[in-house]
C-alpha atoms as a PDB file:
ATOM      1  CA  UNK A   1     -61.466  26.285 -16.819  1.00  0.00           C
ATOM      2  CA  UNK A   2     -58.363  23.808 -16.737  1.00  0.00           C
ATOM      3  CA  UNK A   3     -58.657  21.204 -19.935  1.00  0.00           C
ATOM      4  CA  UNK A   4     -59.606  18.047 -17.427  1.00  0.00           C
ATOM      5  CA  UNK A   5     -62.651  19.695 -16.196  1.00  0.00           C
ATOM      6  CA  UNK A   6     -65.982  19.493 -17.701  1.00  0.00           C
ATOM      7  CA  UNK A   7     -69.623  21.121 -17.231  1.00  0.00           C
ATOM      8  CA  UNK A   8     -72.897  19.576 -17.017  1.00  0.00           C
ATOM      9  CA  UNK A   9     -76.153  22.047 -17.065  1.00  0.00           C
ATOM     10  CA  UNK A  10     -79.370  20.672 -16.318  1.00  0.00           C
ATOM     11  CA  UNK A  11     -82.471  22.323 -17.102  1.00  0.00           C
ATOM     12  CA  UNK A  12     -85.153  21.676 -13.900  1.00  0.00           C
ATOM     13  CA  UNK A  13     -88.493  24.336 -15.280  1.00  0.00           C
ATOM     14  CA  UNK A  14     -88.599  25.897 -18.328  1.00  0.00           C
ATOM     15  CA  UNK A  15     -91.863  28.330 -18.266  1.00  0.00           C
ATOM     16  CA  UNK A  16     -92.871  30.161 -21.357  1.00  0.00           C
ATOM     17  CA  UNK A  17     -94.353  33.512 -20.755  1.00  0.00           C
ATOM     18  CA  UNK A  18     -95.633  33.843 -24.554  1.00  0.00           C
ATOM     19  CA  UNK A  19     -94.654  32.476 -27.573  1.00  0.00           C
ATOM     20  CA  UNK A  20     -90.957  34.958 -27.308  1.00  0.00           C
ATOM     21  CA  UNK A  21     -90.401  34.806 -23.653  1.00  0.00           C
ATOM     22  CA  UNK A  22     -89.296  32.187 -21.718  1.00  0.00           C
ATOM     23  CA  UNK A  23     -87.255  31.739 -17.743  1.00  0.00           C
ATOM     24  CA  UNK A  24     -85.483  28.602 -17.005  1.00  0.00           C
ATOM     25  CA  UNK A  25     -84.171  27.300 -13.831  1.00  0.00           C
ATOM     26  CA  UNK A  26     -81.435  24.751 -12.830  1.00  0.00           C
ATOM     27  CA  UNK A  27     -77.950  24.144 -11.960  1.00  0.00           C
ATOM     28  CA  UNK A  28     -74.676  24.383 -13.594  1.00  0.00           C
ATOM     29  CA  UNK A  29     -71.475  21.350 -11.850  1.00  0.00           C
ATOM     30  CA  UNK A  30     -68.164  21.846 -12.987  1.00  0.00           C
ATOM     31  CA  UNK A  31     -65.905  18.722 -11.990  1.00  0.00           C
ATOM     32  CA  UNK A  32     -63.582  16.349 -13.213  1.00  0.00           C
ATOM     33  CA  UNK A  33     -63.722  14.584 -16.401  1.00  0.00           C
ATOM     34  CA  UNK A  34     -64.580  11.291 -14.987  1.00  0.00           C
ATOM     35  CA  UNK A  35     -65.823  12.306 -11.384  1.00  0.00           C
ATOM     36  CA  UNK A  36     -67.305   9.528  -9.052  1.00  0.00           C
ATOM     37  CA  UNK A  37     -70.746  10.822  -8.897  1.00  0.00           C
ATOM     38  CA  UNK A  38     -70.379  10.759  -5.309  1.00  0.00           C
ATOM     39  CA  UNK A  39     -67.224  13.370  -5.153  1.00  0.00           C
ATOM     40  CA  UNK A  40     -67.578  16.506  -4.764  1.00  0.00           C
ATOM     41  CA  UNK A  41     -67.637  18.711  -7.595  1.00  0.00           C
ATOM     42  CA  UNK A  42     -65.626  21.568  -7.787  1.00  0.00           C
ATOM     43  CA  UNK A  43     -68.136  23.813  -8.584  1.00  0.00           C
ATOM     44  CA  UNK A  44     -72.078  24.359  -8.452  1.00  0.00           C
ATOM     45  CA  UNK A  45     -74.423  27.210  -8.862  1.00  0.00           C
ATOM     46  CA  UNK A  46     -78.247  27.109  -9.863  1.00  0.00           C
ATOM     47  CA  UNK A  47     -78.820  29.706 -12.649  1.00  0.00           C
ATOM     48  CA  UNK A  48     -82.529  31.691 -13.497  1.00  0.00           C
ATOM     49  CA  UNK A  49     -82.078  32.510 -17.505  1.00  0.00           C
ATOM     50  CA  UNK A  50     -84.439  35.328 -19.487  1.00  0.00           C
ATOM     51  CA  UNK A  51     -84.635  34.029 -22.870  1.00  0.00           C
ATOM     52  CA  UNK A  52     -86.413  35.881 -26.184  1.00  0.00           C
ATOM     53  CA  UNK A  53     -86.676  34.274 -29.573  1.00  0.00           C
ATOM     54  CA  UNK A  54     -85.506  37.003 -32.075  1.00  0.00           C
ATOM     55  CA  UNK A  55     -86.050  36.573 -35.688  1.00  0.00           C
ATOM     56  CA  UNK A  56     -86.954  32.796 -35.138  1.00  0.00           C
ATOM     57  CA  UNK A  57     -83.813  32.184 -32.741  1.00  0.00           C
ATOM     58  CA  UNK A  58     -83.589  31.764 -28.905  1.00  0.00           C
ATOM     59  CA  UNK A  59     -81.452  34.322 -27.756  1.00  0.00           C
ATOM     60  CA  UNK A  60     -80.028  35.109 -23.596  1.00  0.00           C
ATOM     61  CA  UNK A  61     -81.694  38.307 -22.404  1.00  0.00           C
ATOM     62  CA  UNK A  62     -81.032  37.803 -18.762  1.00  0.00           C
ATOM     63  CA  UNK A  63     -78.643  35.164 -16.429  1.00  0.00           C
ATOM     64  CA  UNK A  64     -78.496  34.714 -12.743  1.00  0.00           C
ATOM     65  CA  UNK A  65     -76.221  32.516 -10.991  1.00  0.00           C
ATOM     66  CA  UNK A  66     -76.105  31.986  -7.359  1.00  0.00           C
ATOM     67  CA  UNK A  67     -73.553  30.082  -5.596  1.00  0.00           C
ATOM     68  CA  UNK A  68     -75.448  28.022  -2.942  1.00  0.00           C
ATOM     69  CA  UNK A  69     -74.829  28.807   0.629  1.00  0.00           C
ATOM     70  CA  UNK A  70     -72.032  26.039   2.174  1.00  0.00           C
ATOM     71  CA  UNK A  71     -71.238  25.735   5.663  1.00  0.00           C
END
């Protein structure tokens, strides 16, 4: 990713399955430093993340991303 550009994540549902399990949903924009909020970015995909707390930490079991349809 070139130095100018930055990420923003943004978590939409967070469900915990138990007390170790959780799945999170929400998108990932990659743009600009300094974008107009109204420019297109130049690039966003919605994720679906697995995560299990091992010895007290949250740890990545599974990630999805999925680059939205554009036509």
């Amino acid at each position: 990713m070139p130095a100018d550009y930055r990420h923003i994540t943004a978590f939409q549902h967070i469900r915990f399955l138990n007390s170790d399990i959780a799945v999170a949903n929400g998108t990932v924009v990659i743009a600009h430093a300094g974008v107009a909020k109204d420019e297109k970015p130049y690039l966003s995909v919605l994720f679906i993340i697995v995560g299990q707390k091992v010895k007290g930490q949250w740890k990545l079991a599974a990630v999805r991303l999925m680059v939205p349809k554009t036509e």
